[in-house]
N, C-alpha and C. Protein backbone atom coordinates (compact mmCIF):
# COMPACT_ATOMS: atom_id res chain seq x y z
N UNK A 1 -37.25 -8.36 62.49
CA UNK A 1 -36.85 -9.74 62.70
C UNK A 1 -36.90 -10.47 61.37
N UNK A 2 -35.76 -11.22 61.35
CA UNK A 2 -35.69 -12.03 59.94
C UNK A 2 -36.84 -13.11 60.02
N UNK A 3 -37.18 -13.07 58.69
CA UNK A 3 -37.97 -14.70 58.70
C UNK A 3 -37.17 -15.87 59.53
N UNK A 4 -35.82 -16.16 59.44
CA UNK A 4 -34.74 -17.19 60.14
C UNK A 4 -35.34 -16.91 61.42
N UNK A 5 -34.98 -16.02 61.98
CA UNK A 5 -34.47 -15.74 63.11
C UNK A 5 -36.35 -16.04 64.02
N UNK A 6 -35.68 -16.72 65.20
CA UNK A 6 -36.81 -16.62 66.42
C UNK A 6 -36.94 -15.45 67.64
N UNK A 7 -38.11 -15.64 68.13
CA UNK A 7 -37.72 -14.81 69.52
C UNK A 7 -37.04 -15.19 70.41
N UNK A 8 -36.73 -16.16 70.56
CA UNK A 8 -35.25 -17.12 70.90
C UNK A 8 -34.21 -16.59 70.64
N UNK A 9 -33.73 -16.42 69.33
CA UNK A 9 -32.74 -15.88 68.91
C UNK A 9 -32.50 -14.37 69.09
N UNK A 10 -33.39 -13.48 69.56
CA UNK A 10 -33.43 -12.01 70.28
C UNK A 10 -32.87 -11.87 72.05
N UNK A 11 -32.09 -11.10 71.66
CA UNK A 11 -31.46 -10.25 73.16
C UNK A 11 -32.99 -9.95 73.80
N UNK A 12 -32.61 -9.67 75.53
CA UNK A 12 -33.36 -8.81 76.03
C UNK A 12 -33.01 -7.09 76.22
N UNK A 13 -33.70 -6.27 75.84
CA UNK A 13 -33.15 -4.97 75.96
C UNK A 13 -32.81 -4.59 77.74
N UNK A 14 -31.81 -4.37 77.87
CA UNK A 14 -31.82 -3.93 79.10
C UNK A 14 -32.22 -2.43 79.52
N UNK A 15 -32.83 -2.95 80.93
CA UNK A 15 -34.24 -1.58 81.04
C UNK A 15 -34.09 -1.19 82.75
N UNK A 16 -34.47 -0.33 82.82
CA UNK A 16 -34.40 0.15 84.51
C UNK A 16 -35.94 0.56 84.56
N UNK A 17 -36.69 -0.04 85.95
CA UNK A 17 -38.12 0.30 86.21
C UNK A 17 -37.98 0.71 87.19
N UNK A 18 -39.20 1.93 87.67
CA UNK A 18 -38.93 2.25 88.96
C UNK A 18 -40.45 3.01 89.19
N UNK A 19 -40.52 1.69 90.52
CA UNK A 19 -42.27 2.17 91.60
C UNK A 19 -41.51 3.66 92.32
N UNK A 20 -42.27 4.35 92.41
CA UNK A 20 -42.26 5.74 92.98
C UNK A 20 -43.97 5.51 93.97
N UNK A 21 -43.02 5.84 95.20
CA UNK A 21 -44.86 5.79 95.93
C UNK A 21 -44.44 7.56 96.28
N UNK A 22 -45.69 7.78 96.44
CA UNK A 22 -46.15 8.85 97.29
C UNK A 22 -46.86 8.91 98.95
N UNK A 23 -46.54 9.91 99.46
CA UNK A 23 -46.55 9.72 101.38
C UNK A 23 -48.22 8.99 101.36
N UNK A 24 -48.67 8.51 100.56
CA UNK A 24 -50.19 7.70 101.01
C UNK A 24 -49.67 5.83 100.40
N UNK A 25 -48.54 6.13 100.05
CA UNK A 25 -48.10 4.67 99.71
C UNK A 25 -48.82 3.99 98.44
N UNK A 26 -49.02 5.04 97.58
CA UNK A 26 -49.92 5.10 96.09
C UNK A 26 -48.13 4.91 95.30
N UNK A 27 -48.61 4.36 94.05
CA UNK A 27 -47.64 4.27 92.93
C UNK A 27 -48.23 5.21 92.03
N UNK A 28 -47.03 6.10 91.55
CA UNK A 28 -47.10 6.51 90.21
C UNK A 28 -47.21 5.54 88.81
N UNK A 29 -48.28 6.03 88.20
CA UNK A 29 -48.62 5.03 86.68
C UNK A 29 -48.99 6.17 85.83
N UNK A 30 -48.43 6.07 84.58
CA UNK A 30 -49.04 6.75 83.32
C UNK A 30 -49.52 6.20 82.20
N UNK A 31 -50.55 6.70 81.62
CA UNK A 31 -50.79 5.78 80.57
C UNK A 31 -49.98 6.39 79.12
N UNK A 32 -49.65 5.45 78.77
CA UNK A 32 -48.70 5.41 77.46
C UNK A 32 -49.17 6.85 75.98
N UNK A 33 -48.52 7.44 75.41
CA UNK A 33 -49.14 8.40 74.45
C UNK A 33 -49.51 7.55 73.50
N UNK A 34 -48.82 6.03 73.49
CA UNK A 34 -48.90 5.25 72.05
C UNK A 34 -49.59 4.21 72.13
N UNK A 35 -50.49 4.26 73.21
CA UNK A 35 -51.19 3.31 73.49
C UNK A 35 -52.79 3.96 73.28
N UNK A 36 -53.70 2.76 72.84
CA UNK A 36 -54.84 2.99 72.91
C UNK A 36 -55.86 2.95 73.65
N UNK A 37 -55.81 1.83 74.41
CA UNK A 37 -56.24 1.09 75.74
C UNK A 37 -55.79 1.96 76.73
N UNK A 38 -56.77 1.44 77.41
CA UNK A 38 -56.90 2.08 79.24
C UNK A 38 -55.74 1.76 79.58
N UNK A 39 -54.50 1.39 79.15
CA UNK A 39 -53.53 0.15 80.33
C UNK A 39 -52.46 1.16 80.56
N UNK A 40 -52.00 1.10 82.17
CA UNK A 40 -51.20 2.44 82.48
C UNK A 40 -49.53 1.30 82.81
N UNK A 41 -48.51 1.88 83.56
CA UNK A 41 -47.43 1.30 83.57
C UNK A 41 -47.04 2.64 84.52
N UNK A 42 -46.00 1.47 85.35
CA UNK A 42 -44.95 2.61 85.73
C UNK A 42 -43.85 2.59 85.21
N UNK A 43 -43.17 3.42 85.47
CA UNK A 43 -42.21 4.57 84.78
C UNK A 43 -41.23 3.41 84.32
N UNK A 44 -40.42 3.15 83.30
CA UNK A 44 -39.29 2.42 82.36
C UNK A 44 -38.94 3.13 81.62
N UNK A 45 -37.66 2.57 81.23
CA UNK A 45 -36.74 2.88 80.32
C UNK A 45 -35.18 1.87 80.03
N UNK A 46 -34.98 2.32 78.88
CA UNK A 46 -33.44 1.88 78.14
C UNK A 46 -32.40 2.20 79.25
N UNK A 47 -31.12 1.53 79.31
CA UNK A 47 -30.04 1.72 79.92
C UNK A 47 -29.45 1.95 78.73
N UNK A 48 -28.39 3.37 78.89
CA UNK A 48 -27.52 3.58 77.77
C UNK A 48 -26.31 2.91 77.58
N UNK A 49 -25.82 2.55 76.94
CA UNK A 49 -23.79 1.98 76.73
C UNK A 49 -23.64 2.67 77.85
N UNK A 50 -22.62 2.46 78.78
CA UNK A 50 -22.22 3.04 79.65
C UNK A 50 -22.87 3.29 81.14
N UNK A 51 -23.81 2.91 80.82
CA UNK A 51 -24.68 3.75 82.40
C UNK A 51 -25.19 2.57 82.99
N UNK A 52 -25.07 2.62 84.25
CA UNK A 52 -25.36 1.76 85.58
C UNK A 52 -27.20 1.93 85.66
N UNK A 53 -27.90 1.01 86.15
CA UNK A 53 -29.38 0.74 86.23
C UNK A 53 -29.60 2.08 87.21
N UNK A 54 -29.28 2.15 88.36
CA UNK A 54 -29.74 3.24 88.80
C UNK A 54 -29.44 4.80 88.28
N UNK A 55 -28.28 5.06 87.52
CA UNK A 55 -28.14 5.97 86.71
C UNK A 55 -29.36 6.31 86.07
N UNK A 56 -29.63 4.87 85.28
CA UNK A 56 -30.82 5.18 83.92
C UNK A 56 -32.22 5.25 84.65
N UNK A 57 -32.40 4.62 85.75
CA UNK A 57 -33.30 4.72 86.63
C UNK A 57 -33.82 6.88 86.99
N UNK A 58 -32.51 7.21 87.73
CA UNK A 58 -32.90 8.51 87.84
C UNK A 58 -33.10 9.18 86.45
N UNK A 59 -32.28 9.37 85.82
CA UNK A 59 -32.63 9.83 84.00
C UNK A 59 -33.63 9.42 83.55
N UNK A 60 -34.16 8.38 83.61
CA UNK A 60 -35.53 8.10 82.95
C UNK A 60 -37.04 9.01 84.24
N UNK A 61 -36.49 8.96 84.93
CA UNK A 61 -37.61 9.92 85.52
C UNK A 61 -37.75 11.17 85.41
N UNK A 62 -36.52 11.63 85.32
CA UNK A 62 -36.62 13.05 84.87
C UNK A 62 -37.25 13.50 83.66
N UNK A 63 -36.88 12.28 82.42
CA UNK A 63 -37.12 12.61 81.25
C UNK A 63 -38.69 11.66 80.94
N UNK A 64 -39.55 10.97 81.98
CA UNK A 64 -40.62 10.56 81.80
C UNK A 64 -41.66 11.88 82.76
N UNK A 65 -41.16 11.62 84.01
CA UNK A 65 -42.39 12.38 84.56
C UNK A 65 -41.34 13.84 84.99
N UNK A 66 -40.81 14.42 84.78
CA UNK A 66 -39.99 15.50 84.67
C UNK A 66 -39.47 15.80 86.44
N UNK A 67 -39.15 14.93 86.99
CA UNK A 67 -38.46 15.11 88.33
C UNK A 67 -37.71 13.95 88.38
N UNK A 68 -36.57 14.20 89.36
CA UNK A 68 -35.36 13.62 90.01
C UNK A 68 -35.86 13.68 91.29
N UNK A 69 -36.53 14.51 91.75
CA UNK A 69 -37.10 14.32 93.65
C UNK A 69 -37.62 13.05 94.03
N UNK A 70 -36.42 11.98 94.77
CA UNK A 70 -37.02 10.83 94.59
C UNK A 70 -35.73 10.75 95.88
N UNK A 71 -36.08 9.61 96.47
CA UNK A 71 -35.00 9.25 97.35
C UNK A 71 -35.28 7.07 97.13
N UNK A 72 -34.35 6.54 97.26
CA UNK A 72 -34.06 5.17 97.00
C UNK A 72 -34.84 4.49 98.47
N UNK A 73 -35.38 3.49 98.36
CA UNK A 73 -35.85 2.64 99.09
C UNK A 73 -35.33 1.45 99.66
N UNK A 74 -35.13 0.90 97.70
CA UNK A 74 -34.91 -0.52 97.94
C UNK A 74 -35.01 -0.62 96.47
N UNK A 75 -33.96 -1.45 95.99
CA UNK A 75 -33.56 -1.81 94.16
C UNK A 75 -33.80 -3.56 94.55
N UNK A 76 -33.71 -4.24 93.67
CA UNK A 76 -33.67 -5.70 93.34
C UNK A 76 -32.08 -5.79 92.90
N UNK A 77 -31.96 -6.88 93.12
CA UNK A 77 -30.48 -7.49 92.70
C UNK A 77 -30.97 -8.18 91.57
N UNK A 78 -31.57 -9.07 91.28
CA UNK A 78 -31.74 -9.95 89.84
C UNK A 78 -32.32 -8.97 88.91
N UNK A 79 -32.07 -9.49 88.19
CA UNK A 79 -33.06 -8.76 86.87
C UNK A 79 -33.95 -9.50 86.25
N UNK A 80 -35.49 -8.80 86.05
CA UNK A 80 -36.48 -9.41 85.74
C UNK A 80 -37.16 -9.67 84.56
N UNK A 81 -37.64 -10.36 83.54
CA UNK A 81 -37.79 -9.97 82.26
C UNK A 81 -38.97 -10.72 81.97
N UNK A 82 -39.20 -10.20 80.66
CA UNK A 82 -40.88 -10.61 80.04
C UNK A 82 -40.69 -9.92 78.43
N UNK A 83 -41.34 -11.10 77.92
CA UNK A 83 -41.45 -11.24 76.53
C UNK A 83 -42.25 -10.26 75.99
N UNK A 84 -42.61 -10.11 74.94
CA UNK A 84 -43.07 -9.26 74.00
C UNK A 84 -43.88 -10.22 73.21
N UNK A 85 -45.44 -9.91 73.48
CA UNK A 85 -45.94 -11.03 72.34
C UNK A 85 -45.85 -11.19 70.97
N UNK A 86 -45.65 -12.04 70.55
CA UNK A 86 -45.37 -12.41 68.82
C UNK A 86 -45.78 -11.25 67.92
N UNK A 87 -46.53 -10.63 67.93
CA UNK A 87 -47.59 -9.41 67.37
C UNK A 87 -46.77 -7.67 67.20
N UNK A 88 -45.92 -7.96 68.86
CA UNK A 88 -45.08 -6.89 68.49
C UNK A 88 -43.60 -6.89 68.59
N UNK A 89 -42.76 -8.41 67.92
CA UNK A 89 -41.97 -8.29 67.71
C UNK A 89 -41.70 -8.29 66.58
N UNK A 90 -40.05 -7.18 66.18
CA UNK A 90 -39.87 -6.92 64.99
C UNK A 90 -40.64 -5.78 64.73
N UNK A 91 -41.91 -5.20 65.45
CA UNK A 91 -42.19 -3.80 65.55
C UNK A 91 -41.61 -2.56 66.65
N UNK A 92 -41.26 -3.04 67.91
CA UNK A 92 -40.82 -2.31 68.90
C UNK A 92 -39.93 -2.57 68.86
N UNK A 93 -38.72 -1.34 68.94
CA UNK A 93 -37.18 -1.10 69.08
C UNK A 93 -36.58 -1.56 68.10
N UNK A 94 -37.11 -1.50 66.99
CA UNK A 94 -36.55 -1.75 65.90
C UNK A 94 -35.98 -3.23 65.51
N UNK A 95 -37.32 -3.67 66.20
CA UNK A 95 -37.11 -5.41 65.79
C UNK A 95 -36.31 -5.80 66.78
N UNK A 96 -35.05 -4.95 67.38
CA UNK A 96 -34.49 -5.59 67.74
C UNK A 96 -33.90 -6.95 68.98
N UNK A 97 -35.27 -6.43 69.49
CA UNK A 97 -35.14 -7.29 71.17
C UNK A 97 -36.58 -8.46 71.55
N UNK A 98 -36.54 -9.36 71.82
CA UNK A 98 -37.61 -10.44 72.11
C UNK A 98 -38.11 -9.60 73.76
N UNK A 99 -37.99 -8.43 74.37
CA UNK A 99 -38.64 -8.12 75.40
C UNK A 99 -37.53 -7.38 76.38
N UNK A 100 -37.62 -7.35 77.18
CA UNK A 100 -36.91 -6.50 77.93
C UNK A 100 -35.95 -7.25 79.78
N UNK A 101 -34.74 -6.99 79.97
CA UNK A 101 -34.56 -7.09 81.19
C UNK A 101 -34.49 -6.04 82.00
N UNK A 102 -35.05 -6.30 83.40
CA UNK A 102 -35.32 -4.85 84.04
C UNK A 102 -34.18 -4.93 85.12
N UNK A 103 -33.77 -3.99 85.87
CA UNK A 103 -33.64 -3.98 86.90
C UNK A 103 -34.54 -2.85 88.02
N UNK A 104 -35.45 -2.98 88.85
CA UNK A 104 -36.21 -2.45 89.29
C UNK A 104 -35.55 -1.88 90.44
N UNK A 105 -36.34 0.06 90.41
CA UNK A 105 -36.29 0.51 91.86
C UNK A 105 -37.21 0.93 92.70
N UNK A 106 -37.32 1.15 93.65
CA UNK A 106 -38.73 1.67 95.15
C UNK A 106 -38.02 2.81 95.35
N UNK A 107 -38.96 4.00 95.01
CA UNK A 107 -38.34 5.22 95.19
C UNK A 107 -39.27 5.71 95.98
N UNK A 108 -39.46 6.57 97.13
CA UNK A 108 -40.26 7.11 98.01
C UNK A 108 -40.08 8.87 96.97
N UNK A 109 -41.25 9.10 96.49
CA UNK A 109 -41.01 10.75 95.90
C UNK A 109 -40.86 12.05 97.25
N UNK A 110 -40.54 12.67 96.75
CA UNK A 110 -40.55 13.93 97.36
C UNK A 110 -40.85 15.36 97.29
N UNK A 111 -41.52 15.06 96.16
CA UNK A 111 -41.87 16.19 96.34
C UNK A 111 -43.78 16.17 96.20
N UNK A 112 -43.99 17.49 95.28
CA UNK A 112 -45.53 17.52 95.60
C UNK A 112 -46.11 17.26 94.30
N UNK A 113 -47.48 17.28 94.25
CA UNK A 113 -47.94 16.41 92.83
C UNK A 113 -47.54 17.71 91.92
N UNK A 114 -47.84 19.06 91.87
CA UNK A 114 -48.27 19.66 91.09
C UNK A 114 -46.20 20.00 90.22
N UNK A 115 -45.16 19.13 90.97
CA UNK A 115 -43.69 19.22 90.31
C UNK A 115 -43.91 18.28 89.38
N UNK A 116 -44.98 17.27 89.44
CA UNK A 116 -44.66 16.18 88.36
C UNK A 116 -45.05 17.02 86.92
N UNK A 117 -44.31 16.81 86.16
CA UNK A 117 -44.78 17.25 84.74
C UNK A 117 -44.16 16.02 83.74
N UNK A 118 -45.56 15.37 83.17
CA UNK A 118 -45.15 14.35 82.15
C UNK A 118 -45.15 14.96 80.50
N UNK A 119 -45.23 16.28 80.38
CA UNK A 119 -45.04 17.02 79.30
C UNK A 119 -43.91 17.81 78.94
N UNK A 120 -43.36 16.48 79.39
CA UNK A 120 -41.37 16.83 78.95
C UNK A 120 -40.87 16.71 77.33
N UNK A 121 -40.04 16.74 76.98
CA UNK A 121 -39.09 16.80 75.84
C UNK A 121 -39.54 15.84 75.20
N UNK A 122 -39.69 14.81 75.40
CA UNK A 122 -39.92 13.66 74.51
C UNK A 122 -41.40 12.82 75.57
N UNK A 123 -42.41 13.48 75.36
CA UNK A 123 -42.78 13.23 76.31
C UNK A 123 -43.80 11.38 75.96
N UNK A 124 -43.77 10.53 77.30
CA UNK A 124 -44.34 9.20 76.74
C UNK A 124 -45.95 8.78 77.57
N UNK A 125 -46.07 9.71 78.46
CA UNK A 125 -47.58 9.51 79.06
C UNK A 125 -48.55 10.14 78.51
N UNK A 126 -50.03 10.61 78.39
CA UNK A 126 -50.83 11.37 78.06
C UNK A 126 -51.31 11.63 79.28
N UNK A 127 -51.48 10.65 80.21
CA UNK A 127 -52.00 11.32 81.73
C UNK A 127 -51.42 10.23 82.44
N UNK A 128 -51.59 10.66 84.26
CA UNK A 128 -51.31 9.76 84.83
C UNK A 128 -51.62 9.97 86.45
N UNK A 129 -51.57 9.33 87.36
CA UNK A 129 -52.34 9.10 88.44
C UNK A 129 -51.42 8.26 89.33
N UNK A 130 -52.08 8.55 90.45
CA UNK A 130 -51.60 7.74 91.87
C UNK A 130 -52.32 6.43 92.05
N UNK A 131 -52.06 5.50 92.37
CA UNK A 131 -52.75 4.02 91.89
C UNK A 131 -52.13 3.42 93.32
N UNK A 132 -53.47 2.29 93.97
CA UNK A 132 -52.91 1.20 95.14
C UNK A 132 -52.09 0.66 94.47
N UNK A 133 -50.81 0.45 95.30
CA UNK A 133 -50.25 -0.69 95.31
C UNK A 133 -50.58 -2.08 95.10
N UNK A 134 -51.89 -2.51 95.20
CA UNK A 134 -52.30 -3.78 94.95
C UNK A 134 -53.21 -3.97 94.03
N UNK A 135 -53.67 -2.39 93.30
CA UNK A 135 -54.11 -3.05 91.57
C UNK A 135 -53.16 -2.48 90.21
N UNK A 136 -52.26 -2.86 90.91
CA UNK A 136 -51.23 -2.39 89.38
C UNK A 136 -51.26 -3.39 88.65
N UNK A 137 -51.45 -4.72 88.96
CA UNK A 137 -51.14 -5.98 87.72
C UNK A 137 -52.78 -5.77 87.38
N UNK A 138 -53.54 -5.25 87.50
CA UNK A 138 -55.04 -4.94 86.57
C UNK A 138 -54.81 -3.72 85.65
N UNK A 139 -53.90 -3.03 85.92
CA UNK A 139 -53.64 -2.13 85.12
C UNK A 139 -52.64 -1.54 84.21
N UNK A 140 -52.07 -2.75 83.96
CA UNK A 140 -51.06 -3.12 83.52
C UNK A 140 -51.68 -3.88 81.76
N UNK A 141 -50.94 -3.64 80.75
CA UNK A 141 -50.98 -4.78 79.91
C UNK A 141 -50.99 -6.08 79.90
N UNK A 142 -51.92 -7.17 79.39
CA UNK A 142 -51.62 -8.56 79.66
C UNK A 142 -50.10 -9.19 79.57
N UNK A 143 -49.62 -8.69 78.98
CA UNK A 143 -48.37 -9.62 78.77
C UNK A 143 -47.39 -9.47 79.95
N UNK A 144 -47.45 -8.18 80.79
CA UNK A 144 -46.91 -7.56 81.67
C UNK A 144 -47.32 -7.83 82.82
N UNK A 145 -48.03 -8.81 83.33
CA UNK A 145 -49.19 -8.73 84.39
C UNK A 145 -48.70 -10.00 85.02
N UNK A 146 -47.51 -10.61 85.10
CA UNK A 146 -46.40 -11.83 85.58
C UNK A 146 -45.51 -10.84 86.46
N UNK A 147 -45.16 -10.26 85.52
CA UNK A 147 -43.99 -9.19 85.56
C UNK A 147 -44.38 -8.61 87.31
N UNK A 148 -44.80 -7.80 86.67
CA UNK A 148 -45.46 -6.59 87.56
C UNK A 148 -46.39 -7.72 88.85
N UNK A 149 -46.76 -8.63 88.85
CA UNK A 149 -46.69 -9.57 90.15
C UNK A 149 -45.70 -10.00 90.83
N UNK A 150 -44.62 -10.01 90.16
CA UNK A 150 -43.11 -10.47 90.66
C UNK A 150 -42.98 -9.04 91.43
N UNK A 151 -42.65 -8.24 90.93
CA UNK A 151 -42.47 -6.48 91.57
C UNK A 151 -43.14 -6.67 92.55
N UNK A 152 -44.36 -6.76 92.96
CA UNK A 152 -45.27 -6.23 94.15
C UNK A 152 -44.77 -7.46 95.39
N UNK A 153 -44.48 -8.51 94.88
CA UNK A 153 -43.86 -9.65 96.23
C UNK A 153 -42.89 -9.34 95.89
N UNK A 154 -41.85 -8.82 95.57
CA UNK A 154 -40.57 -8.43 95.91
C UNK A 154 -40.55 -7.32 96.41
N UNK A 155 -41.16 -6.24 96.40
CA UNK A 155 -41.40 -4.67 96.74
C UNK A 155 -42.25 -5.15 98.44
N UNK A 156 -42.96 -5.82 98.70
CA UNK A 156 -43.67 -5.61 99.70
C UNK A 156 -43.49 -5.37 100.94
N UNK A 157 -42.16 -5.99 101.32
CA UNK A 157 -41.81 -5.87 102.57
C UNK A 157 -40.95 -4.34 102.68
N UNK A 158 -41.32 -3.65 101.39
CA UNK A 158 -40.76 -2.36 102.05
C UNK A 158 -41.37 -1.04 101.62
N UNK A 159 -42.83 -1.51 101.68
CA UNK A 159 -43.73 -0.58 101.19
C UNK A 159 -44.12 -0.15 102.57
C-alpha cells in the first residue's frame, strides 16, 4: 500500500467460505500453518478470473482439506465482508486488498473423518478439528469475530 493510498482506497478480494458440518452437526475448523495463536477458521479461499463462488467454494476444499465429498445445504445470496486490521495491510495478498468479500456455503460432508487430509499440495492448516456450531466466533481471530457472527444467524435455520 502506497503511503497516498487508504484502506478506503483498497478493493475487497473476492473469497468463497464454506461451514462443512459433520452428521453430529460439528463444523470443520483448521488452524492456520501461518498463524501463531490458537485461532482456527473455517475453510476460505480466492475466487479465480473466471470462476463462479461455488466453483471456488468446491476447489478450495479439495485443495484445503483434500475432499470434494460435500453435498450443498444452503449458500447466502449477499456477500459478506470484513476488514483487515491496519497491521496487516499492505502485508497480505500483496498489499493488495483492504479485506475480503465472501460469499458463504453450508455443506453437509460426506464422507468419514479419516478422507479428510489437510496435507495437500499447498497445504494451509497444521491441524484441525470438529468444533460446536456455537463457539466458532471464540475461535476465530478478533477481527473476524463480526463476520463469523453474521454466518451463524444466517446459517441457523438450516443447521
Amino acid at each position: 500500500m502506497t503511503e497516498t493510498a487508504s484502506r478506503e482506497d483498497l478493493p475487497y478480494r473476492p473469497c468463497a467460505g464454506m461451514m462443512v458440518l459433520n452428521t453430529k452437526r460439528q463444523v470443520f475448523v483448521g488452524r492456520r500453518i501461518d498463524m501463531v495463536t490458537e485461532h482456527w477458521q473455517m475453510p476460505q479461499g480466492g475466487i479465480d478470473p473466471g470462476e463462479d463462488p461455488f466453483q471456488a467454494a468446491v476447489r478450495e476444499l479439495d485443495e484445503e482439506i483434500g475432499t470434494r465429498n460435500v453435498e450443498l445445504i444452503h449458500s447466502l445470496d449477499e456477500w459478506l465482508t470484513y476488514d483487515l486490521p491496519k497491521n496487516l495491510i499492505g502485508k497480505v495478498w500483496k498489499g493488495k486488498y483492504r479485506g475480503q468479500k465472501q460469499k458463504w456455503f453450508l455443506f453437509r460432508y460426506l464422507g468419514k473423518d479419516h478422507d479428510i487430509n489437510i496435507e495437500t499440495q499447498h497445504p494451509e492448516f497444521a491441524e484441525w478439528k470438529w468444533a460446536e456450531f456455537s463457539e466458532l466466533p471464540s475461535l476465530i481471530v478478533p477481527f473476524k469475530r463480526d463476520l463469523y457472527e453474521t454466518i451463524l444467524q444466517k446459517f441457523s435455520p438450516y443447521i
